[in-house]
Protein backbone atom coordinates (compact mmCIF):
# COMPACT_ATOMS: atom_id res chain seq x y z
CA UNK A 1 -10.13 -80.78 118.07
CA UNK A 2 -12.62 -77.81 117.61
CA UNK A 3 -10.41 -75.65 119.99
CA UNK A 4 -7.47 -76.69 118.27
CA UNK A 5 -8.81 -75.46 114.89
CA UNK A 6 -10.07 -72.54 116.58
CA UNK A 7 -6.62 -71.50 117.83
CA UNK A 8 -4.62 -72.04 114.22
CA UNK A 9 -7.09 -69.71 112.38
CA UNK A 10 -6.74 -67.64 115.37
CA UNK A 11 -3.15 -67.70 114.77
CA UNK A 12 -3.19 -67.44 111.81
CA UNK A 13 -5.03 -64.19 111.39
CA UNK A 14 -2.83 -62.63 113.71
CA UNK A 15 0.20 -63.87 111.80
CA UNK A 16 -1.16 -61.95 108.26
CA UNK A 17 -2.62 -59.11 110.01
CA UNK A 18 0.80 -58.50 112.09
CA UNK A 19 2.48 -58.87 108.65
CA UNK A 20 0.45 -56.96 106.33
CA UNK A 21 0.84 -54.16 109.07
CA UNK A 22 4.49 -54.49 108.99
CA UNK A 23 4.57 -54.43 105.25
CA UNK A 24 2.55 -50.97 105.22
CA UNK A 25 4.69 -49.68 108.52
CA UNK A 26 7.89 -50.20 106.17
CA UNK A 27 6.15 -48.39 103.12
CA UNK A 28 5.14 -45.83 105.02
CA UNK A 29 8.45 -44.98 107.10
CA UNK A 30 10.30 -45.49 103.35
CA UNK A 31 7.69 -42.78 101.73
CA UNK A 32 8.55 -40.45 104.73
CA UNK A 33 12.24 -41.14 104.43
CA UNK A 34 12.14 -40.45 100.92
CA UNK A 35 10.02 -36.96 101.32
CA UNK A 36 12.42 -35.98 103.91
CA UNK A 37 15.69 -36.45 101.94
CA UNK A 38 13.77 -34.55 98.97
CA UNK A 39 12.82 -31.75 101.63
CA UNK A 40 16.39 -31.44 103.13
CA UNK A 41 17.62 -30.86 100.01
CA UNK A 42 15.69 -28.33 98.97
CA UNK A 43 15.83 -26.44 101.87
CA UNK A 44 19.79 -27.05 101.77
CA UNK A 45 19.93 -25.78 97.95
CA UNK A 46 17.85 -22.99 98.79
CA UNK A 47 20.16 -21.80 101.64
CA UNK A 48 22.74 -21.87 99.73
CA UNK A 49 21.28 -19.89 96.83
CA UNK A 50 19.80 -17.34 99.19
CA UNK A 51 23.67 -17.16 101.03
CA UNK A 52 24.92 -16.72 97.60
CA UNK A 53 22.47 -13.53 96.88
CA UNK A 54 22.48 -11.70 99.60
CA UNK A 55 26.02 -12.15 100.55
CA UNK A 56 28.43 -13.15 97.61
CA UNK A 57 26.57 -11.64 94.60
CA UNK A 58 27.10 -7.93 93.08
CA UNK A 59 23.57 -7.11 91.74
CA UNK A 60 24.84 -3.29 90.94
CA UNK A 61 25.03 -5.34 87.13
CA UNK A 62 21.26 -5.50 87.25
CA UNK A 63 20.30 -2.27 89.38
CA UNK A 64 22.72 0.16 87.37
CA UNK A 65 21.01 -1.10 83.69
CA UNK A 66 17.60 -1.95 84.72
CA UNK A 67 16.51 0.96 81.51
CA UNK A 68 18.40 -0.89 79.23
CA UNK A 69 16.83 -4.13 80.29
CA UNK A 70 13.64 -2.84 79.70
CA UNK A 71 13.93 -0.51 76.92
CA UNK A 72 17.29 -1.16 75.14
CA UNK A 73 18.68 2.07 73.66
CA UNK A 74 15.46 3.49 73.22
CA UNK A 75 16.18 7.85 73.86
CA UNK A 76 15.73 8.07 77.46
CA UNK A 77 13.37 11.68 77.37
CA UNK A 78 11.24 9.10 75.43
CA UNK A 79 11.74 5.89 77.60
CA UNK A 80 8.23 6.55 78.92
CA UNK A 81 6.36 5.43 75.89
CA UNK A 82 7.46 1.83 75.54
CA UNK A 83 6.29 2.13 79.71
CA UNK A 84 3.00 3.02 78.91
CA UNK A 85 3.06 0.22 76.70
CA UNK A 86 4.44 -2.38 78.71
CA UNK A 87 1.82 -1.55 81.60
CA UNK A 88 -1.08 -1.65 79.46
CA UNK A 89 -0.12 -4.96 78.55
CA UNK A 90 0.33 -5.71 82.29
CA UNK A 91 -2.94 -4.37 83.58
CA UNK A 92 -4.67 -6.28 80.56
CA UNK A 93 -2.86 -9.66 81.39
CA UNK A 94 -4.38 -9.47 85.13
CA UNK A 95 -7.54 -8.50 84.61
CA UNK A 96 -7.62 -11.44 81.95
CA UNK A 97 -5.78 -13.67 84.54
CA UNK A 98 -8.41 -12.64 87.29
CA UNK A 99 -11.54 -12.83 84.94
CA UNK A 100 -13.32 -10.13 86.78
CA UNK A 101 -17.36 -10.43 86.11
CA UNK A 102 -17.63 -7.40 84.22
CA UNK A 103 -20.09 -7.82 80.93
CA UNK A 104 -18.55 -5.40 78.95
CA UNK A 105 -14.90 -6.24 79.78
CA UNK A 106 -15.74 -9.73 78.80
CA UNK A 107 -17.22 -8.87 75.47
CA UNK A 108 -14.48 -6.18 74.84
CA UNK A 109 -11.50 -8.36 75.80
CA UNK A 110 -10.28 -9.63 72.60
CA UNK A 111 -10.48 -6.05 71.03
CA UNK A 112 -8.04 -4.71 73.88
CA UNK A 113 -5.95 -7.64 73.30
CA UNK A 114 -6.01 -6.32 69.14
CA UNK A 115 -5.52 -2.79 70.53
CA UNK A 116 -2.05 -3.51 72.22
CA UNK A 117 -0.35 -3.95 68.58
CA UNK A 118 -1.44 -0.16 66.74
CA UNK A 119 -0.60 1.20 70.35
CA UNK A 120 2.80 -0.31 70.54
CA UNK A 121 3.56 0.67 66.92
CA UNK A 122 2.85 4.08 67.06
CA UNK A 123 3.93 4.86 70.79
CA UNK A 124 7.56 2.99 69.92
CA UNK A 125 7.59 4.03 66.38
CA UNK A 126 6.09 7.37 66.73
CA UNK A 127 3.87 9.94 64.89
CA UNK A 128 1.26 12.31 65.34
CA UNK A 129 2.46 14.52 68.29
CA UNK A 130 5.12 12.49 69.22
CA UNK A 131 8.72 12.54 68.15
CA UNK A 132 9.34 9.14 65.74
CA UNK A 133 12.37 6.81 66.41
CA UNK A 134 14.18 4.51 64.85
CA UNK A 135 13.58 0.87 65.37
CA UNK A 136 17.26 0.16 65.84
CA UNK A 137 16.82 2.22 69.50
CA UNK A 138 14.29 -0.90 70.22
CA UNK A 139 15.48 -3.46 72.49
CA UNK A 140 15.37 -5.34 75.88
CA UNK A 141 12.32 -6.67 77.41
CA UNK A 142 10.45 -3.88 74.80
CA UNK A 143 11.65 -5.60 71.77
CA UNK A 144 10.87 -9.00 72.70
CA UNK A 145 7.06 -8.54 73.85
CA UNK A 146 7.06 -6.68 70.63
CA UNK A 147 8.20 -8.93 68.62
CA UNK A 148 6.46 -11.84 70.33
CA UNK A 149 3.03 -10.08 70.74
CA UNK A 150 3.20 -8.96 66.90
CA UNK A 151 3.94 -11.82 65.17
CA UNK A 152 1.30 -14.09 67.13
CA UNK A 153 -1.44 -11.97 66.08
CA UNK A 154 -0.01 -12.57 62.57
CA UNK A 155 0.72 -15.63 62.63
CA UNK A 156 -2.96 -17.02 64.25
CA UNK A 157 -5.22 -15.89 61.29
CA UNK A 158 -2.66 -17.33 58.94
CA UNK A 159 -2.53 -20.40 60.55
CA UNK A 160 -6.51 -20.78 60.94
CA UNK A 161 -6.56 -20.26 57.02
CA UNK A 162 -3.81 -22.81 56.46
CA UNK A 163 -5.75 -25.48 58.87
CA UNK A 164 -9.06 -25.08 56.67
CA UNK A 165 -6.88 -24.63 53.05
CA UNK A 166 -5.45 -27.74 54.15
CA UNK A 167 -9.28 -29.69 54.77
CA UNK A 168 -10.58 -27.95 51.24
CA UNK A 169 -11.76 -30.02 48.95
CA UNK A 170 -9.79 -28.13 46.19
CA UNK A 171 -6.60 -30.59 45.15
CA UNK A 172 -4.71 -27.49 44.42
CA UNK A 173 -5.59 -25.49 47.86
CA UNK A 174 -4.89 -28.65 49.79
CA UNK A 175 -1.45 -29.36 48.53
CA UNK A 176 -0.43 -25.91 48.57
CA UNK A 177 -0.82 -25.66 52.25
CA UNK A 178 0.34 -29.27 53.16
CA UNK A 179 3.42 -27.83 51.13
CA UNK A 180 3.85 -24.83 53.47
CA UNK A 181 3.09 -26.25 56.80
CA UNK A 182 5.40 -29.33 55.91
CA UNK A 183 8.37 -27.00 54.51
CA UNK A 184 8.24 -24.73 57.36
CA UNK A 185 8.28 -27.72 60.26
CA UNK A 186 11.18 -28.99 58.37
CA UNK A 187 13.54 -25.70 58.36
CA UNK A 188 15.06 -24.58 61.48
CA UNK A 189 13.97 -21.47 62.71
CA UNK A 190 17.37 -20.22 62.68
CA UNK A 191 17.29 -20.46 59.17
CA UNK A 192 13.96 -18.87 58.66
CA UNK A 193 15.21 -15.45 60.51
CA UNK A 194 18.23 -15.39 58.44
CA UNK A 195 16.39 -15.76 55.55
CA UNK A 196 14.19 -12.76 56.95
CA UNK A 197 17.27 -10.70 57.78
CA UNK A 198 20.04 -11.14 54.90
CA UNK A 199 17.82 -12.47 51.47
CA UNK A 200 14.14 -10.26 52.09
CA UNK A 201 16.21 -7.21 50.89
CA UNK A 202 17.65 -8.53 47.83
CA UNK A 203 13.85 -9.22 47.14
CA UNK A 204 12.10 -5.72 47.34
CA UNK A 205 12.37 -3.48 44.80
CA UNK A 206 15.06 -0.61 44.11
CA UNK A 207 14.67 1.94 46.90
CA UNK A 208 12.22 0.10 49.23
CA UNK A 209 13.53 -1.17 52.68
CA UNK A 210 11.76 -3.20 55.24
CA UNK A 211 13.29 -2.53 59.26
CA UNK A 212 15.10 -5.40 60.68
CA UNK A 213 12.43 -5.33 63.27
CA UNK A 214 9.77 -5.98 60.95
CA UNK A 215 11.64 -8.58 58.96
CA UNK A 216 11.95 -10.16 62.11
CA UNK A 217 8.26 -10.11 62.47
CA UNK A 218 7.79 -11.52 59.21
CA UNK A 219 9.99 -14.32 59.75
CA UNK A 220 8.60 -15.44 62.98
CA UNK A 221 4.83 -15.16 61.66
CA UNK A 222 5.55 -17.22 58.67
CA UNK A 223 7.62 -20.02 61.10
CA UNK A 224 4.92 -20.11 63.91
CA UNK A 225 1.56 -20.05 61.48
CA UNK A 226 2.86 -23.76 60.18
CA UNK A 227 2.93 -24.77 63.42
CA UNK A 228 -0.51 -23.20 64.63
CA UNK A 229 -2.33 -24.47 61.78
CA UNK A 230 -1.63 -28.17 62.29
CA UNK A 231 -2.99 -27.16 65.88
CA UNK A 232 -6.02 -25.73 64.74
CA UNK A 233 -6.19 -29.00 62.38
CA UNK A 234 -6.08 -31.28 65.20
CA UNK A 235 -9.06 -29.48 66.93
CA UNK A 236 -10.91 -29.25 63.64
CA UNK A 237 -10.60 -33.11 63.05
CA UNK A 238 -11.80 -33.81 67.08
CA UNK A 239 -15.14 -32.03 66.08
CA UNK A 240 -17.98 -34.64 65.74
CA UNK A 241 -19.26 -34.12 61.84
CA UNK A 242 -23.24 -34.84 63.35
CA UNK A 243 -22.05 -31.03 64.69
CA UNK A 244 -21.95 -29.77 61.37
CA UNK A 245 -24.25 -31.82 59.77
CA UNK A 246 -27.15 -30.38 62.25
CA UNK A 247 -25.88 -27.39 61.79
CA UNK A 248 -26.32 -27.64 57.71
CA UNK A 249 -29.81 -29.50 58.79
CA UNK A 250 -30.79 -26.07 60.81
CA UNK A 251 -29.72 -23.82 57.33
CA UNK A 252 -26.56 -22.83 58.41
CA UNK A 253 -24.00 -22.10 55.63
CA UNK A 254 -20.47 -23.34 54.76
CA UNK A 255 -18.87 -19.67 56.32
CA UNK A 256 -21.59 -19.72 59.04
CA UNK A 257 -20.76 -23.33 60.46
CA UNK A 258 -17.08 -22.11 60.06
CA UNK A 259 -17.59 -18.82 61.66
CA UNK A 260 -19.97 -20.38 64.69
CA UNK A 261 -19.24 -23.87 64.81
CA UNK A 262 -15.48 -24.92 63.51
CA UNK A 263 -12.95 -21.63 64.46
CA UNK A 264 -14.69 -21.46 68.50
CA UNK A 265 -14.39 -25.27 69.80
CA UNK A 266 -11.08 -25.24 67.07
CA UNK A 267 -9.71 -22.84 69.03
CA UNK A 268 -10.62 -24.18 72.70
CA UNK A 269 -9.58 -27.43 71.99
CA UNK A 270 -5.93 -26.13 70.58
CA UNK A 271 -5.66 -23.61 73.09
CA UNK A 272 -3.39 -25.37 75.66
CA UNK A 273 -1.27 -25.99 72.37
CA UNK A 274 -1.27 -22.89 70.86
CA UNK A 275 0.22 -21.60 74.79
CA UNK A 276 3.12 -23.71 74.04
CA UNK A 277 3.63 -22.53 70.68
CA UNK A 278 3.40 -18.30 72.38
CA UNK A 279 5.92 -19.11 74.83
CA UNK A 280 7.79 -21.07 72.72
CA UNK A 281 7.95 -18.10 70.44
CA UNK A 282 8.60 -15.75 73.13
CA UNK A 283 11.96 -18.15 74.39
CA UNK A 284 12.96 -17.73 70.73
CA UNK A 285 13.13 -14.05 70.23
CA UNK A 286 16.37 -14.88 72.15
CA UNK A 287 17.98 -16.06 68.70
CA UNK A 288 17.93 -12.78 67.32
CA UNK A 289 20.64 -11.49 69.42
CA UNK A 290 22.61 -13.91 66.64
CA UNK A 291 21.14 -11.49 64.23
CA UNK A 292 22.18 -8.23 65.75
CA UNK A 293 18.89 -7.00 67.58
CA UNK A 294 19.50 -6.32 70.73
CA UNK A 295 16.38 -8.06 72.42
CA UNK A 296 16.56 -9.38 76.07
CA UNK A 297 19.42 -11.38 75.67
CA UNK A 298 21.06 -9.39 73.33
CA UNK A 299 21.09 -6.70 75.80
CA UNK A 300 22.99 -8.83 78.58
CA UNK A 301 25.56 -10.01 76.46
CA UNK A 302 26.14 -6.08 75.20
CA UNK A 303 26.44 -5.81 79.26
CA UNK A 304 28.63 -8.93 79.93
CA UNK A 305 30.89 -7.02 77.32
CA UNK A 306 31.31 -4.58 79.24
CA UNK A 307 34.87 -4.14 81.09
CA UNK A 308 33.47 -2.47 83.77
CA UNK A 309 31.05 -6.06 84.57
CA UNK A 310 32.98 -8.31 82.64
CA UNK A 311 32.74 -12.08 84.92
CA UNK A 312 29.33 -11.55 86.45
CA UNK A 313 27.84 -13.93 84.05
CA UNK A 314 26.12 -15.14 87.25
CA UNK A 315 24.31 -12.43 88.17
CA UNK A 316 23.18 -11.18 84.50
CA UNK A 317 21.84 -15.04 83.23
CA UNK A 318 19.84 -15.58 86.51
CA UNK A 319 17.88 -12.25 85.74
CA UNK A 320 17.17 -13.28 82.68
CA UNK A 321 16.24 -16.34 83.67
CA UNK A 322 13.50 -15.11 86.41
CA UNK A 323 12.59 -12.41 83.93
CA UNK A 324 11.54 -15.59 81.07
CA UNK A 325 10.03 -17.88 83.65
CA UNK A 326 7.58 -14.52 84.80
CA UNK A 327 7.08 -13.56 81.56
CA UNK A 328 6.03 -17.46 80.32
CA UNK A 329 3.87 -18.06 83.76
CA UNK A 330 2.16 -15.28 83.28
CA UNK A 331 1.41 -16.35 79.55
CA UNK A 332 0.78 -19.61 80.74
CA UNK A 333 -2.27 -17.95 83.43
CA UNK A 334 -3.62 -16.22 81.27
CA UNK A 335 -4.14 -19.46 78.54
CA UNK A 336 -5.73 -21.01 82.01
CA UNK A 337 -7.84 -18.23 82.60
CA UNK A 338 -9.17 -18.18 79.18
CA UNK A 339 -9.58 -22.21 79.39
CA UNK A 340 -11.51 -21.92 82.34
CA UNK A 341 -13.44 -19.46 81.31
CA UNK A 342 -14.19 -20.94 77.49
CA UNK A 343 -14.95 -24.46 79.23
CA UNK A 344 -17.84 -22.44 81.49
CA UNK A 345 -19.16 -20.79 78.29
């Protein structure tokens, strides 16, 4: 009877162990059938795609107006300037991307950053040595850094003074910003640059003019600082208040708890959103070809109009495609390398 009982636990351990094995067998071989179908595909797709470039495609679209990419119908004796420009922006975004150890780089970092938007002005614009040009010669890949770098560095300080006017105590200071940030999130951009480009001028007085480029700016700035400030809000109101009340315990000020407590881990905490909102704002620069400046986009449908490459919508979108998605990872990097590196501090 012992052996008996013996034998059926036996048996039966054999039974669950040979199906539980089974039952993990199947999962695996349907997880590896799975990543194989995904693989094949993608190595299918990407045959194809690479057949189509190298074989079917007529890149002589891209290679014959890769200067009016980059600098629109900026003079071309003069195309060097915005190329100086554009590289200094380059060589700051990887040494911020690579974080070297360098003291004084790190301390200095945010003032190069600041020192991009007077250089861009007056090497585009002109002045002092240099021959000046006309803001309608801006355009391509130029145009839109300029445009996007600009109006961020507007738009941040705005929207920091918006997140605290909105936290003030003052009834008056506190509704007046709610009204902002809430009118602005509730108007399509669209209609905030047409605003900026067709009712600004009927605004200024008799004789003064604003550029398009700059009303541009000013549109974007005002659009993107409602949307910053409700992201500098959100990291204000994740701050413990024991923070700021040892801080007023130590003899700290109201500006000085600002200034060294609230705008730093603000800022940190809203970083990863305020990346969004950059390349967000940078994708949206595209809208202004609507307008009549000839950013980016603007520039390949000038091209696209073109008899001579009229149908090689193709070709023309998928550069501007890959020239978005390098411009946004590289924003995205450096927002990673300046998490990374705020998280350590």
């Amino acid at each position: 009877m012992e052996k008996k009982l013996i034998f059926t636990m036996n048996l039966n351990f054999i039974f669950k162990a040979f199906k539980k094995a089974k039952k993990n067998f199947f999962n695996i071989s349907l997880n590896n059938f799975y990543n194989l179908f995904v693989v094949v595909n993608i190595l299918i797709l990407s045959y194809q795609i690479l057949k189509w470039a190298i074989f079917n495609s007529n890149w002589l679209v891209i290679i014959s107006n890769l200067p009016l990419f980059a600098y629109g119908s900026f003079p071309p004796d003069q195309q060097w300037r915005p190329l100086v420009w554009i590289l200094s922006i380059i060589s700051i975004s990887i040494l911020t991307i690579l974080n070297p150890k360098w003291k004084w780089f790190r301390k200095n970092l945010l003032i190069a950053w600041i020192i991009t938007i007077p250089l861009g002005i007056y090497l585009l614009y002109g002045g002092l040595g240099i021959n000046p040009v006309m803001s309608r010669n801006f355009g391509g890949l130029t145009l839109t850094i300029f445009l996007t770098l600009t109006s961020v560095f507007l738009a941040l300080p705005i929207g920091v003074l918006l997140a605290f006017s909105r936290q003030s105590s003052l009834f008056i200071i506190r509704k007046l910003s709610a009204l902002y940030i809430d009118t602005f999130r509730a108007i399509p951009l669209i209609a905030v640059l047409f605003f900026g480009q067709l009712l600004i001028p009927l605004f200024l007085p008799f004789g003064f003019e604003i550029d398009r480029v700059w009303r541009a700016i000013f549109a974007f700035t005002l659009f993107v600082a409602a949307y910053i400030a409700e992201d500098i809000r959100g990291g204000l109101q994740s701050i413990p208040y024991s923070q700021i009340e040892s801080a007023k315990s130590l003899g700290l000020n109201q500006l000085q708890i600002i200034r060294f407590i609230l705008i730093p881990q603000s800022l940190q905490i809203a970083l990863p959103a305020l990346t969004n909102q950059s390349i967000g704002l940078f994708q949206n620069t595209s809208l202004m070809s609507i307008l009549g400046l000839a950013e980016l986009l603007g520039i390949g449908r000038s091209i696209l109009a073109n008899p001579k490459f009229i149908g090689q919508y193709i070709e023309v979108y998928i550069w501007l495609a890959s020239v978005y998605w390098l411009a946004c990872t590289i924003m995205a990097l450096i927002a990673r390398s300046l998490e990374k590196r705020l998280m350590v501090v």
